[in-house]
PDB file of N, CA and C in Angstrom:
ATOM      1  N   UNK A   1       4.016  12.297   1.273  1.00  0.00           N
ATOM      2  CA  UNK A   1       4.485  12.499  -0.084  1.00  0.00           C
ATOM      3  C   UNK A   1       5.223  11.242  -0.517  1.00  0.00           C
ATOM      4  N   UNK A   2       4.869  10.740  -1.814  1.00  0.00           N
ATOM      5  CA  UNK A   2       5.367   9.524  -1.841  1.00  0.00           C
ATOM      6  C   UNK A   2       5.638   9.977  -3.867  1.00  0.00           C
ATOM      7  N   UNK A   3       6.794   8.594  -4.088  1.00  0.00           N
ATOM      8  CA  UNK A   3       6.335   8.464  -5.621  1.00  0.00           C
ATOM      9  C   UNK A   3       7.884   9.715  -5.953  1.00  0.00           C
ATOM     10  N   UNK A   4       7.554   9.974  -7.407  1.00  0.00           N
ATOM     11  CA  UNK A   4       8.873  10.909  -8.118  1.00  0.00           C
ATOM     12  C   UNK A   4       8.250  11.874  -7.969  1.00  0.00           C
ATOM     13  N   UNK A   5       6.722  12.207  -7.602  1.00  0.00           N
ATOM     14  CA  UNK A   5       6.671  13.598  -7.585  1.00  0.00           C
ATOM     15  C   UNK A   5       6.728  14.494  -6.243  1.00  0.00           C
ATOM     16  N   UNK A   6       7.319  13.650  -5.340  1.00  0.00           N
ATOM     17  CA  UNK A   6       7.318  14.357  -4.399  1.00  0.00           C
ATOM     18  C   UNK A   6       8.874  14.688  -4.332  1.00  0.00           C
ATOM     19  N   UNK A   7       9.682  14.083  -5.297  1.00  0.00           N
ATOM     20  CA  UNK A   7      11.250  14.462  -4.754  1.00  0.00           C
ATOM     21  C   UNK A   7      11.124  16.020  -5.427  1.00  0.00           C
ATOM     22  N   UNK A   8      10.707  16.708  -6.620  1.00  0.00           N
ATOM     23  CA  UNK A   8      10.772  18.056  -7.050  1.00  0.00           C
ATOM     24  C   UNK A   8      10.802  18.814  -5.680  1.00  0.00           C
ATOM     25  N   UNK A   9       9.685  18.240  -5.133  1.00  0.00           N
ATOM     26  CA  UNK A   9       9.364  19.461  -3.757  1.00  0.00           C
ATOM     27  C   UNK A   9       9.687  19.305  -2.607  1.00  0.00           C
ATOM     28  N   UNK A  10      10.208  18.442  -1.944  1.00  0.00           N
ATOM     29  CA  UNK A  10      11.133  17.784  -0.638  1.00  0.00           C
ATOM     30  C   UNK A  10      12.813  18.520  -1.369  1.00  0.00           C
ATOM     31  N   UNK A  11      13.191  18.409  -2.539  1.00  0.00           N
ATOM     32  CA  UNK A  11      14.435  19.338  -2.874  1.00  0.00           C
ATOM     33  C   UNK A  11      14.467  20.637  -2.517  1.00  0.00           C
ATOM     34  N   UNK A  12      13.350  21.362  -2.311  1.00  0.00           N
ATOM     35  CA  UNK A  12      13.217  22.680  -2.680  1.00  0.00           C
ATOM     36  C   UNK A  12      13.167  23.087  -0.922  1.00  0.00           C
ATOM     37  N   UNK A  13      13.062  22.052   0.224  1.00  0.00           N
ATOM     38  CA  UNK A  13      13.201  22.545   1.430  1.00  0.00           C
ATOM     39  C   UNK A  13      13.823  21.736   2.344  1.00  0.00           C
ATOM     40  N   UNK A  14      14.922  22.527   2.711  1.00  0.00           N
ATOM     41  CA  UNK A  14      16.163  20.911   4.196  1.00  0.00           C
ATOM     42  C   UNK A  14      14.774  20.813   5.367  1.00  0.00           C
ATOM     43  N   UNK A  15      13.451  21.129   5.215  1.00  0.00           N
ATOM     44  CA  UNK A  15      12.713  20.934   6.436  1.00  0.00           C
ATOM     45  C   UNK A  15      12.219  20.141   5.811  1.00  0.00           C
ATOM     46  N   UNK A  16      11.996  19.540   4.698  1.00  0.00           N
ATOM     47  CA  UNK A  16      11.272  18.523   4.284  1.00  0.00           C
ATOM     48  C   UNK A  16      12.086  17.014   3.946  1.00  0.00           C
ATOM     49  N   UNK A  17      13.364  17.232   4.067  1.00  0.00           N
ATOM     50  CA  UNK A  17      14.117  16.224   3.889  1.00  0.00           C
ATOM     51  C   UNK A  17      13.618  14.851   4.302  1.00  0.00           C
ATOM     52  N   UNK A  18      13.462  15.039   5.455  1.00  0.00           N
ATOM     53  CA  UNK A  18      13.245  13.502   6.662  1.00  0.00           C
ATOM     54  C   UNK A  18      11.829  13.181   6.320  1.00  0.00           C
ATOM     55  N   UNK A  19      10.774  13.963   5.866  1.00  0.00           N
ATOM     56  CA  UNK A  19       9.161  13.488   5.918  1.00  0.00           C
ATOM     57  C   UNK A  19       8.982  12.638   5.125  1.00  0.00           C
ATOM     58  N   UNK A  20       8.294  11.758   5.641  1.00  0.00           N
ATOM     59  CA  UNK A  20       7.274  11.008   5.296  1.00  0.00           C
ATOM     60  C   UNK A  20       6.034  10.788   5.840  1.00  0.00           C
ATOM     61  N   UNK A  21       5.002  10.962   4.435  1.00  0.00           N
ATOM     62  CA  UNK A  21       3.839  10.427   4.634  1.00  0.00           C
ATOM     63  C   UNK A  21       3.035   9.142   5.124  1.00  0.00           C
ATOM     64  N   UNK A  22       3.553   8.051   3.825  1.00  0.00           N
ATOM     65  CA  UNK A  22       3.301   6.827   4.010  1.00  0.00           C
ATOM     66  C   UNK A  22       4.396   5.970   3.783  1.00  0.00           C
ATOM     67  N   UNK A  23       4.171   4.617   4.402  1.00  0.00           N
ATOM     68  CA  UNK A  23       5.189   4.086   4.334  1.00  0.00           C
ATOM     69  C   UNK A  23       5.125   2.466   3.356  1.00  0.00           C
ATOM     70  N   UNK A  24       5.911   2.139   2.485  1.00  0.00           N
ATOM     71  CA  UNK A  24       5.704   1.018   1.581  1.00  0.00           C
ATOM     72  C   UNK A  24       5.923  -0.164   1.821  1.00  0.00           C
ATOM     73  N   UNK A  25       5.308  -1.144   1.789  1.00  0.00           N
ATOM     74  CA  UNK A  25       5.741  -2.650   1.774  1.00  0.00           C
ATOM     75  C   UNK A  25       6.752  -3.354   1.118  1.00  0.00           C
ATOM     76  N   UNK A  26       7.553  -4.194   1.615  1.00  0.00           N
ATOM     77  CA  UNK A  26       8.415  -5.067   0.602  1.00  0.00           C
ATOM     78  C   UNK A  26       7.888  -6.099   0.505  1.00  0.00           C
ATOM     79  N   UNK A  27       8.309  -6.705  -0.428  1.00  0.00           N
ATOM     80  CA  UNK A  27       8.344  -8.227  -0.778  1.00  0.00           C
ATOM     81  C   UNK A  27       9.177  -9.225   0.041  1.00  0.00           C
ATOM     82  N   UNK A  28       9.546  -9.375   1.756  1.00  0.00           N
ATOM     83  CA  UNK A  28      10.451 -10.175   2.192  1.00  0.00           C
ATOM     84  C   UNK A  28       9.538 -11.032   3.204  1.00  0.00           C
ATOM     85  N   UNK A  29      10.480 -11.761   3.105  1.00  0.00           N
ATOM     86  CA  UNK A  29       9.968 -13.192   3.889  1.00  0.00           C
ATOM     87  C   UNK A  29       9.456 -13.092   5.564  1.00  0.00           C
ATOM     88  N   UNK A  30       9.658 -11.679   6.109  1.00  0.00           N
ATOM     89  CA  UNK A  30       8.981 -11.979   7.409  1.00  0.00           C
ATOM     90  C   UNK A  30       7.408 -10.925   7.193  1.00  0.00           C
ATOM     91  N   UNK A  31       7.187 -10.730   6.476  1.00  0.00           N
ATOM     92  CA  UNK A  31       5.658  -9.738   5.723  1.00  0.00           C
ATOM     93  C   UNK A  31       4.818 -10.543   4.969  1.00  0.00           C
ATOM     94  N   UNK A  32       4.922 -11.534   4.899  1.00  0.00           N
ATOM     95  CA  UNK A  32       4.467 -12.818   4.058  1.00  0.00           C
ATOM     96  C   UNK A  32       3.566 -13.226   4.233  1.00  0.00           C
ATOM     97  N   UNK A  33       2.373 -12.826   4.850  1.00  0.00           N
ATOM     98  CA  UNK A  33       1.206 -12.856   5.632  1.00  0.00           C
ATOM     99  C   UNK A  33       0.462 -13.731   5.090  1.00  0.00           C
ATOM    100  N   UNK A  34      -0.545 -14.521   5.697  1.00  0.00           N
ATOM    101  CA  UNK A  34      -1.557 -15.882   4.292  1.00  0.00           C
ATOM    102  C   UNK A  34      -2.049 -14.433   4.004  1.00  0.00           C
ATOM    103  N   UNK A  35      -2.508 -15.026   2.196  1.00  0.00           N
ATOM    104  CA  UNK A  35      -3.383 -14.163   1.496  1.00  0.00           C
ATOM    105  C   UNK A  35      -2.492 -12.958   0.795  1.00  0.00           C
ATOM    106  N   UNK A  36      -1.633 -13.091   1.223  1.00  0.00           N
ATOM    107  CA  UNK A  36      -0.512 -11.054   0.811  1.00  0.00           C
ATOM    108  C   UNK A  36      -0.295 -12.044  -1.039  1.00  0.00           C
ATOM    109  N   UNK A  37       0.181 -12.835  -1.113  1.00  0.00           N
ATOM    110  CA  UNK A  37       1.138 -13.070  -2.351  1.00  0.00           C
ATOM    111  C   UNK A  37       0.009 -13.406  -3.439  1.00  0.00           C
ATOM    112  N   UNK A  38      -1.520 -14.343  -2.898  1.00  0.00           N
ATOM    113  CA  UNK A  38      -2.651 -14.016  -3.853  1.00  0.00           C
ATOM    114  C   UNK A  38      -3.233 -12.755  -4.159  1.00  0.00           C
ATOM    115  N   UNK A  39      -3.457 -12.160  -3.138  1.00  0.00           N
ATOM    116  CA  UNK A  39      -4.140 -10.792  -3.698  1.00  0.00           C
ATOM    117  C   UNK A  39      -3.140  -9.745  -4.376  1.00  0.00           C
ATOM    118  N   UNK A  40      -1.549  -9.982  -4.190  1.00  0.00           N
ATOM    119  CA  UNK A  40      -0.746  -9.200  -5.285  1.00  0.00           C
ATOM    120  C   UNK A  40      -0.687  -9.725  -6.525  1.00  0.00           C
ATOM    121  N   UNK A  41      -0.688 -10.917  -6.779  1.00  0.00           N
ATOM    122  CA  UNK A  41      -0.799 -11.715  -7.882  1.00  0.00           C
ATOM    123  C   UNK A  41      -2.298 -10.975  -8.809  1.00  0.00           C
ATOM    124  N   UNK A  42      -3.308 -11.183  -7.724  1.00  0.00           N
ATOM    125  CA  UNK A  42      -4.319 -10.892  -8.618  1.00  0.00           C
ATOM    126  C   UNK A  42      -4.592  -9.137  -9.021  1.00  0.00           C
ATOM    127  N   UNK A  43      -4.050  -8.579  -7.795  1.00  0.00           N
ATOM    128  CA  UNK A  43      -3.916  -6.905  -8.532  1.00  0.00           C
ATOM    129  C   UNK A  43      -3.314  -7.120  -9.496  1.00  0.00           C
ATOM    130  N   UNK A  44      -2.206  -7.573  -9.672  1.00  0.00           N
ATOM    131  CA  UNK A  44      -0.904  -7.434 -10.700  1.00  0.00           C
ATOM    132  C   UNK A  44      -1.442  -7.533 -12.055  1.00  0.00           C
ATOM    133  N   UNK A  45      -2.420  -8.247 -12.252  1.00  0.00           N
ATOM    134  CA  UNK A  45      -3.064  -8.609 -13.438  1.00  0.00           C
ATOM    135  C   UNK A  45      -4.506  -7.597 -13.672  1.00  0.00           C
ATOM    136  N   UNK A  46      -4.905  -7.188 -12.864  1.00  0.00           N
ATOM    137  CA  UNK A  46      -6.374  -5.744 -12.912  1.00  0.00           C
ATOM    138  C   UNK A  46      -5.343  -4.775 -13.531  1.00  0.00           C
ATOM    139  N   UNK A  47      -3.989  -4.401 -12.595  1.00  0.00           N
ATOM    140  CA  UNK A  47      -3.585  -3.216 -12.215  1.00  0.00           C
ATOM    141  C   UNK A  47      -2.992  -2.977 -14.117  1.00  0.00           C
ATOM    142  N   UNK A  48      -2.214  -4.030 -14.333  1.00  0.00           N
ATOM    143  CA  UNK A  48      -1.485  -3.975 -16.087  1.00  0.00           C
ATOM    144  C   UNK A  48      -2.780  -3.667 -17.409  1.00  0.00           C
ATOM    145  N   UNK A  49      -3.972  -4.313 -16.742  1.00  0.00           N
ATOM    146  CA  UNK A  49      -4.753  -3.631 -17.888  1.00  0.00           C
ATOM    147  C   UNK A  49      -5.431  -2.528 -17.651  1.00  0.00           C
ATOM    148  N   UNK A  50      -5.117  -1.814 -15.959  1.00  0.00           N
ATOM    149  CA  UNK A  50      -5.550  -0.530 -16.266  1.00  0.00           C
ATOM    150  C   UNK A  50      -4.621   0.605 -16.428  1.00  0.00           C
ATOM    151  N   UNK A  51      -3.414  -0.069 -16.555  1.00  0.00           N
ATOM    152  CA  UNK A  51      -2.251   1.252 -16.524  1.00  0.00           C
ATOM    153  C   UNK A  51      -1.596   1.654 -15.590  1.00  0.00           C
ATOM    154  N   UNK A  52      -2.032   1.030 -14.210  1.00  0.00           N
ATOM    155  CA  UNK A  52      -2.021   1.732 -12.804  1.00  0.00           C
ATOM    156  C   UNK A  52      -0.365   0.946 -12.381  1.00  0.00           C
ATOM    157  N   UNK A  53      -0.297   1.942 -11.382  1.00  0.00           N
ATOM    158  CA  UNK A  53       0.461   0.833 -10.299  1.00  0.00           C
ATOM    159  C   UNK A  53       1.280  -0.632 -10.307  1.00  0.00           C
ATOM    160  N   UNK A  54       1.781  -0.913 -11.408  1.00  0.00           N
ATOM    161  CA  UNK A  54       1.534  -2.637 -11.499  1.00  0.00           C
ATOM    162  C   UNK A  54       2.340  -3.372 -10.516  1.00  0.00           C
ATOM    163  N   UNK A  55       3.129  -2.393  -9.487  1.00  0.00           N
ATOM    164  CA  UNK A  55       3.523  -3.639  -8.162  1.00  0.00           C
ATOM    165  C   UNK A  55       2.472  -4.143  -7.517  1.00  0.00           C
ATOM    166  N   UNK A  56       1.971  -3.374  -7.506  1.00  0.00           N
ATOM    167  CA  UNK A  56       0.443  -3.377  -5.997  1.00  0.00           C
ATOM    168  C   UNK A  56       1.539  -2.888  -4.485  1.00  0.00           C
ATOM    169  N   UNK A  57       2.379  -2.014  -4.488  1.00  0.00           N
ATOM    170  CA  UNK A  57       2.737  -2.046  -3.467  1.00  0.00           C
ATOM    171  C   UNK A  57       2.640  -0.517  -2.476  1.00  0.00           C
ATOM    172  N   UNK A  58       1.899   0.300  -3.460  1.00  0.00           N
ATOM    173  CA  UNK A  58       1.572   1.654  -3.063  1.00  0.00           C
ATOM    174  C   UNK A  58       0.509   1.964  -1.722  1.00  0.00           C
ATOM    175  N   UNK A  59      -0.604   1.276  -2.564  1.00  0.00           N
ATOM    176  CA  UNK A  59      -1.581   1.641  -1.838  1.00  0.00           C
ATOM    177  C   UNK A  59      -2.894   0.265  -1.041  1.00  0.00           C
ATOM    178  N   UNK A  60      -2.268  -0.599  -1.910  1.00  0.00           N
ATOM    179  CA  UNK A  60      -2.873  -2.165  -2.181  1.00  0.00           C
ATOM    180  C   UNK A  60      -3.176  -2.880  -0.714  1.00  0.00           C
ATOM    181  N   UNK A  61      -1.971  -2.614  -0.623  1.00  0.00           N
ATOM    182  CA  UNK A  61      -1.926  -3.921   0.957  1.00  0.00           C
ATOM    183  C   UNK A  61      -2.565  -3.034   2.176  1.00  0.00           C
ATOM    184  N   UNK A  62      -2.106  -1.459   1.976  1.00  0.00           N
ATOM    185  CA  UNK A  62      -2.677  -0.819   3.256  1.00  0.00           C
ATOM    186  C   UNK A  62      -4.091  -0.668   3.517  1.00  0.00           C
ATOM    187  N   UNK A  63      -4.733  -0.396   2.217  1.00  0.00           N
ATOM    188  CA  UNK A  63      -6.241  -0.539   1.998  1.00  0.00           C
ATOM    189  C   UNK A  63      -6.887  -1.862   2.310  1.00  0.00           C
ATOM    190  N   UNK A  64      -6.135  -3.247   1.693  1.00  0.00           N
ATOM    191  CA  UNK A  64      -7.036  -4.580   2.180  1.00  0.00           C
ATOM    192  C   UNK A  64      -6.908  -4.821   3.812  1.00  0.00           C
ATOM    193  N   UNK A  65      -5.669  -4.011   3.985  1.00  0.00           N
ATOM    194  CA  UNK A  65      -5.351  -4.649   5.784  1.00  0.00           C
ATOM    195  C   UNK A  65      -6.992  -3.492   6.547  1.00  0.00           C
ATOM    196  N   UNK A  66      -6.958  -1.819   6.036  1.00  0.00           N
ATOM    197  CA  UNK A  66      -7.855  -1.650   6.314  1.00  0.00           C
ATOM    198  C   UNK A  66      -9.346  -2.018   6.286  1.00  0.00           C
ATOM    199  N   UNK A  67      -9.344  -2.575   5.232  1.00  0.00           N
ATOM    200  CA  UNK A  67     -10.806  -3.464   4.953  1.00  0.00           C
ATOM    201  C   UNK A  67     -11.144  -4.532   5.798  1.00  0.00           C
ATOM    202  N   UNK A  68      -9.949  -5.145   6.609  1.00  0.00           N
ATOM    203  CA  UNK A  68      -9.971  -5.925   7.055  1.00  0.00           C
ATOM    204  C   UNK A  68     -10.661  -5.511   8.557  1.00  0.00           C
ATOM    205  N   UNK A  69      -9.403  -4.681   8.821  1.00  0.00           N
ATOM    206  CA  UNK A  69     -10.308  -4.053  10.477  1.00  0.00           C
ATOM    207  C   UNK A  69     -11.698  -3.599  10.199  1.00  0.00           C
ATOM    208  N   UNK A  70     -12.239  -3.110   9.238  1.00  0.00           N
ATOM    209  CA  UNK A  70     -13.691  -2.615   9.464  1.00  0.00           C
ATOM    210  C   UNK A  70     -14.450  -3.399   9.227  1.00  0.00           C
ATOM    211  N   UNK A  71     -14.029  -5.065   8.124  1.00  0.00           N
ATOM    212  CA  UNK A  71     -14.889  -5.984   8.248  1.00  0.00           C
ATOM    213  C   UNK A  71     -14.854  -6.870   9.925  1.00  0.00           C
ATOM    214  N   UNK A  72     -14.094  -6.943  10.355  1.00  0.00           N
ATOM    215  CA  UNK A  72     -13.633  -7.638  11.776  1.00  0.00           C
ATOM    216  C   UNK A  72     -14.506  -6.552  12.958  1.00  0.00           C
ATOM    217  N   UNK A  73     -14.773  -5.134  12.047  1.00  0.00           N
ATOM    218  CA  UNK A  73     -15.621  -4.633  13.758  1.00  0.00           C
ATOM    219  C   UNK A  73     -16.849  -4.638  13.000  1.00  0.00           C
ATOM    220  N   UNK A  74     -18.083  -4.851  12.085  1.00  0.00           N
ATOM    221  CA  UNK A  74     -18.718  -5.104  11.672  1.00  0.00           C
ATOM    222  C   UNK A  74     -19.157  -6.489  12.097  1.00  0.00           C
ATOM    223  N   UNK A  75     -18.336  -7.412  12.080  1.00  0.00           N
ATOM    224  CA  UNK A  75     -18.988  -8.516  12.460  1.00  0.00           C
ATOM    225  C   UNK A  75     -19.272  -8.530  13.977  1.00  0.00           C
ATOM    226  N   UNK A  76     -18.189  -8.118  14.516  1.00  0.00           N
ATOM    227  CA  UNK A  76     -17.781  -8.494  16.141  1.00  0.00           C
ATOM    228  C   UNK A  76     -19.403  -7.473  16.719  1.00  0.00           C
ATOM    229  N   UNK A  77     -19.303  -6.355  15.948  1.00  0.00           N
ATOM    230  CA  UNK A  77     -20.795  -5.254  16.056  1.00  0.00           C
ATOM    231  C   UNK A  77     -22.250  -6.126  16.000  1.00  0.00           C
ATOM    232  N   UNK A  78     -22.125  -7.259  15.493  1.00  0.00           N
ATOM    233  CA  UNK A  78     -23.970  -8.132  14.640  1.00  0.00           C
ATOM    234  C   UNK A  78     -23.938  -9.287  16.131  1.00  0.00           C
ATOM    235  N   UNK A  79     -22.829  -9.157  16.724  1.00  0.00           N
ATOM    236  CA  UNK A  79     -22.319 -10.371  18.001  1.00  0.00           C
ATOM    237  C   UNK A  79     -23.802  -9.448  19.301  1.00  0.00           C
TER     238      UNK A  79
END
């Protein structure tokens, strides 16, 4: 559960206090990975003309890092 709509319903139970689903990226200097600060740059600019998201920090980085492992066993797979 992530976002404002999950605080309505994490209020409504002390067993839900501590959960978390997913977990978010910052912007600090040891996460700085090559490639992290272009591809937020360039969401940042998709994301404002579609309304979405405009940090890129939701869902952005966890999805390209995943793209990444399945392009990396795809190739290592054609070996």
């Amino acid at each position: 559960m992530v976002g404002p709509q999950s605080t309505p319903i994490k209020a409504r139970s002390p067993l839900l206090k501590w959960f978390h689903q997913l977990r978010f990226w910052l912007s600090v200097p040891k996460v700085q990975f090559p490639g992290v600060a272009d591809l937020i740059s360039r969401y940042k600019v998709r994301a404002a003309a579609e309304g979405v998201d405009p940090l890129g920090y939701y869902k952005l980085l966890g999805g390209y890092a995943q793209l990444q492992v399945l392009q990396q066993a795809l190739e290592e797979s054609r070996r």
